[in-house]
C-alpha atoms as a PDB file:
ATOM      1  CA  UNK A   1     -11.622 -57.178  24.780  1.00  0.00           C
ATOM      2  CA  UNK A   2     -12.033 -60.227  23.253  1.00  0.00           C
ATOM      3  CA  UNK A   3     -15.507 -60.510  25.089  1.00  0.00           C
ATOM      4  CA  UNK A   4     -16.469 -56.974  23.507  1.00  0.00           C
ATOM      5  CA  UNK A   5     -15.950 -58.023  20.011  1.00  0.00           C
ATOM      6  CA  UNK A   6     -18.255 -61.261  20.520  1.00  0.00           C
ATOM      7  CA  UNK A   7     -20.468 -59.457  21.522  1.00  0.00           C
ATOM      8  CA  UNK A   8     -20.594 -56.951  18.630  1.00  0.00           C
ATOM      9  CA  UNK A   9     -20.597 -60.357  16.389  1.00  0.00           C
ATOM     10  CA  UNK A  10     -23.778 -61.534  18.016  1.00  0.00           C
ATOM     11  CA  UNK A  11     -25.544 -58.301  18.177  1.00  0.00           C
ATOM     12  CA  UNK A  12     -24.769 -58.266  13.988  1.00  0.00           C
ATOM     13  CA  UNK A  13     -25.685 -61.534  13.751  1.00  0.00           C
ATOM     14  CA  UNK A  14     -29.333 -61.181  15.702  1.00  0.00           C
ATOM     15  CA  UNK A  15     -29.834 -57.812  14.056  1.00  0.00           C
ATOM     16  CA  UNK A  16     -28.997 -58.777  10.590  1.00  0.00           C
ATOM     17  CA  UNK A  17     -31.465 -61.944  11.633  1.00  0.00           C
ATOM     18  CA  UNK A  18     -34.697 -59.643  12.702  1.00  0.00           C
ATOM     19  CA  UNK A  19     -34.184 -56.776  10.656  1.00  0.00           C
ATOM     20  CA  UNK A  20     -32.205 -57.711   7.855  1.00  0.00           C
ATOM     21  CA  UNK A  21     -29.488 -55.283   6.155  1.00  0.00           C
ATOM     22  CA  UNK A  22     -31.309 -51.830   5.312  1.00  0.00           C
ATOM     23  CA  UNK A  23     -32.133 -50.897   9.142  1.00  0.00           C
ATOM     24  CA  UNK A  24     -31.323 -47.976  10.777  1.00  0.00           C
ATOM     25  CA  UNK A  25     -29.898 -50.332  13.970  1.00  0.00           C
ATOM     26  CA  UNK A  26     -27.491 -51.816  11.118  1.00  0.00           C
ATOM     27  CA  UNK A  27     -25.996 -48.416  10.433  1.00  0.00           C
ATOM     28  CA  UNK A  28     -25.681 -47.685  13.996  1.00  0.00           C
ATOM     29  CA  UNK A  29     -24.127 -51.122  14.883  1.00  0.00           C
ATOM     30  CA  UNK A  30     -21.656 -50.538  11.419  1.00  0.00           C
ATOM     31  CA  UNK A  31     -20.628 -46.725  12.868  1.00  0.00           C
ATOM     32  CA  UNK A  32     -19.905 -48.298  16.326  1.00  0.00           C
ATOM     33  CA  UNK A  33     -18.297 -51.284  15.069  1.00  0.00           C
ATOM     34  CA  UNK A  34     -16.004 -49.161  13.288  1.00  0.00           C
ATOM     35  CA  UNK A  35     -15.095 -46.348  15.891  1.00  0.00           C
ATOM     36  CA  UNK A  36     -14.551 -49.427  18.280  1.00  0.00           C
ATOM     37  CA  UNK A  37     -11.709 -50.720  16.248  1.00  0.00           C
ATOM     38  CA  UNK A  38     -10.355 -47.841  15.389  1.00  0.00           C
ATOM     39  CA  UNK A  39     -10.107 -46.978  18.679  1.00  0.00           C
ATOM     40  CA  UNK A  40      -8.169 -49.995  19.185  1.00  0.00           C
ATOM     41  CA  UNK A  41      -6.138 -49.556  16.204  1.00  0.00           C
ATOM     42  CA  UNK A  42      -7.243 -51.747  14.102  1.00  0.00           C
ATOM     43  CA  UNK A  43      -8.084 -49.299  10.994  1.00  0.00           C
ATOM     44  CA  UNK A  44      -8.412 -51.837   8.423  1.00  0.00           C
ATOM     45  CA  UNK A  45     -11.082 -53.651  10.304  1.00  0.00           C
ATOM     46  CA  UNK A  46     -12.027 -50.019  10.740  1.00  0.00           C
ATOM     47  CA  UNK A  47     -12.299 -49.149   6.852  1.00  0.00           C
ATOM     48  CA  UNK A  48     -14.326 -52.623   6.312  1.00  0.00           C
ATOM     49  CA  UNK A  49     -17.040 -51.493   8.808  1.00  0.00           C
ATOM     50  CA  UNK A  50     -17.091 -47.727   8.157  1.00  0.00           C
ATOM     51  CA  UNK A  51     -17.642 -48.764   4.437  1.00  0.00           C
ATOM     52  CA  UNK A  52     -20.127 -51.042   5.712  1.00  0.00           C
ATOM     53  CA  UNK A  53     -21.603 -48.313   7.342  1.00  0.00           C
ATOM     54  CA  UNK A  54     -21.705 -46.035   4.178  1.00  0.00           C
ATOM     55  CA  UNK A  55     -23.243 -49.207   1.865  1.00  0.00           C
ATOM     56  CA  UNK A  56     -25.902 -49.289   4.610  1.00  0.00           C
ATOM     57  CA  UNK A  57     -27.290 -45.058   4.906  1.00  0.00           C
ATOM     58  CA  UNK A  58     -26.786 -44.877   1.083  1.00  0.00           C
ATOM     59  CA  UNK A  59     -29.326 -48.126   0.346  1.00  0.00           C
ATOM     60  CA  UNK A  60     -31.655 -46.872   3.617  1.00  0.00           C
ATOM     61  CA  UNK A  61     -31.301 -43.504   3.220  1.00  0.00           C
ATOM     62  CA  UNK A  62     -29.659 -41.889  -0.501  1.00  0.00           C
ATOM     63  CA  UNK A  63     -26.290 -40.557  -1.389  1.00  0.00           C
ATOM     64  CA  UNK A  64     -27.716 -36.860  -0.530  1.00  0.00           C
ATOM     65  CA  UNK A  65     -29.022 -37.444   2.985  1.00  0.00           C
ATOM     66  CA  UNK A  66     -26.969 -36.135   5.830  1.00  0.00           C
ATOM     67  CA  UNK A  67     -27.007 -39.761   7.498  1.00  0.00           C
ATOM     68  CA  UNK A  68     -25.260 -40.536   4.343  1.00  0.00           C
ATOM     69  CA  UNK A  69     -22.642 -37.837   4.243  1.00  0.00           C
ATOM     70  CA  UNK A  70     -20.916 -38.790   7.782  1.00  0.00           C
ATOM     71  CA  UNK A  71     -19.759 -42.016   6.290  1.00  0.00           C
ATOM     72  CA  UNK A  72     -18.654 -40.260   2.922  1.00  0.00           C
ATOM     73  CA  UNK A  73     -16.656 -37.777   5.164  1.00  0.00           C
ATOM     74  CA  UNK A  74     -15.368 -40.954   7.559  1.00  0.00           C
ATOM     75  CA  UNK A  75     -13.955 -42.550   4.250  1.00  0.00           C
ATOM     76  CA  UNK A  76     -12.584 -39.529   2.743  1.00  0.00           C
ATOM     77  CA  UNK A  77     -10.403 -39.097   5.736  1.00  0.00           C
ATOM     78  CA  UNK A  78      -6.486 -39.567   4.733  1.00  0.00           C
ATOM     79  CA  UNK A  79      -6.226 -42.849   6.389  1.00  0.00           C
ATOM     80  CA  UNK A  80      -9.108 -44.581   4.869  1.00  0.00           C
ATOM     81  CA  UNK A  81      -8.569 -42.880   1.646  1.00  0.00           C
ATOM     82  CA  UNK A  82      -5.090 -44.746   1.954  1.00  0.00           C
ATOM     83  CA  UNK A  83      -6.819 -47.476   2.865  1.00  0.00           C
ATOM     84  CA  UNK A  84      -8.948 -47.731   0.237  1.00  0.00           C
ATOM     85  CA  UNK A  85      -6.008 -47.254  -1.954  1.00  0.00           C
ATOM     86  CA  UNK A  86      -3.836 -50.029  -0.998  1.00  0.00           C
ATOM     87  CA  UNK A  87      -7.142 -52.402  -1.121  1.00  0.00           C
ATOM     88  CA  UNK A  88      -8.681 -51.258  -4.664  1.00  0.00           C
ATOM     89  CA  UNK A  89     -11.652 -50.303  -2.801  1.00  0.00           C
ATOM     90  CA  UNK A  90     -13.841 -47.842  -4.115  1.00  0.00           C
ATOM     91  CA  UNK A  91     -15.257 -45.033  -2.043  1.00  0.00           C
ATOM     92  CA  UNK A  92     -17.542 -42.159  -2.558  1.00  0.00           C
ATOM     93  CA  UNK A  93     -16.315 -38.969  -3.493  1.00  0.00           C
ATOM     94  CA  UNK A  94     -16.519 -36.049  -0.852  1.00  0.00           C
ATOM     95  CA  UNK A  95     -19.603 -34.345  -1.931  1.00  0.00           C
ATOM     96  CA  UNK A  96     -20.017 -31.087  -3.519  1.00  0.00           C
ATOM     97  CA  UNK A  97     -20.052 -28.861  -0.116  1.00  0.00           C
ATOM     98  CA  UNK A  98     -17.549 -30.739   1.838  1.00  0.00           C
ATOM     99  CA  UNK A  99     -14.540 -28.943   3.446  1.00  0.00           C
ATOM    100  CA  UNK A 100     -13.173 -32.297   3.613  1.00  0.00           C
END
């Protein structure tokens, strides 16, 4: 596993490099990152990168966008919203038409 996560650092690192943050591969690398370690339990390190994630589509894309509103409903899920909680970390509301 250990090799995994290496090689999500270097794939931030180069992309961050060549594209710089407001990419659409930086959102995509932010969404994975964050589904990898939640799958692995780690929700904290979770939280960090599906907040990344949401930073990311709201600069690139808007707060209305849809891109924008999977990360909104991500964070707004009870154990992020705890999350958030327990960190002082602000996240975005659930928007007007989510059943979230």
């Amino acid at each position: 596993m250990v090799l995994v996560w290496q090689a999500y650092n270097e794939a931030e690192e180069i992309l961050l490099r060549v594209y710089g943050f407001l990419h659409p591969s930086i959102d995509r690398l932010y969404l994975n990152l964050g589904i990898a370690h939640e799958e692995s339990g780690d929700y904290y390190k979770a939280f960090h990168y599906f907040h990344r994630w949401f930073d990311n589509c709201r600069d690139l894309y808007g707060l209305e966008h849809s891109k924008t509103r999977r990360p909104i409903s991500t964070l707004n899920e009870p154990m992020y919203r705890r999350i958030a909680t327990e960190l002082s970390v602000d996240i975005p509301a659930p928007l007007a038409d989510e059943n979230t």
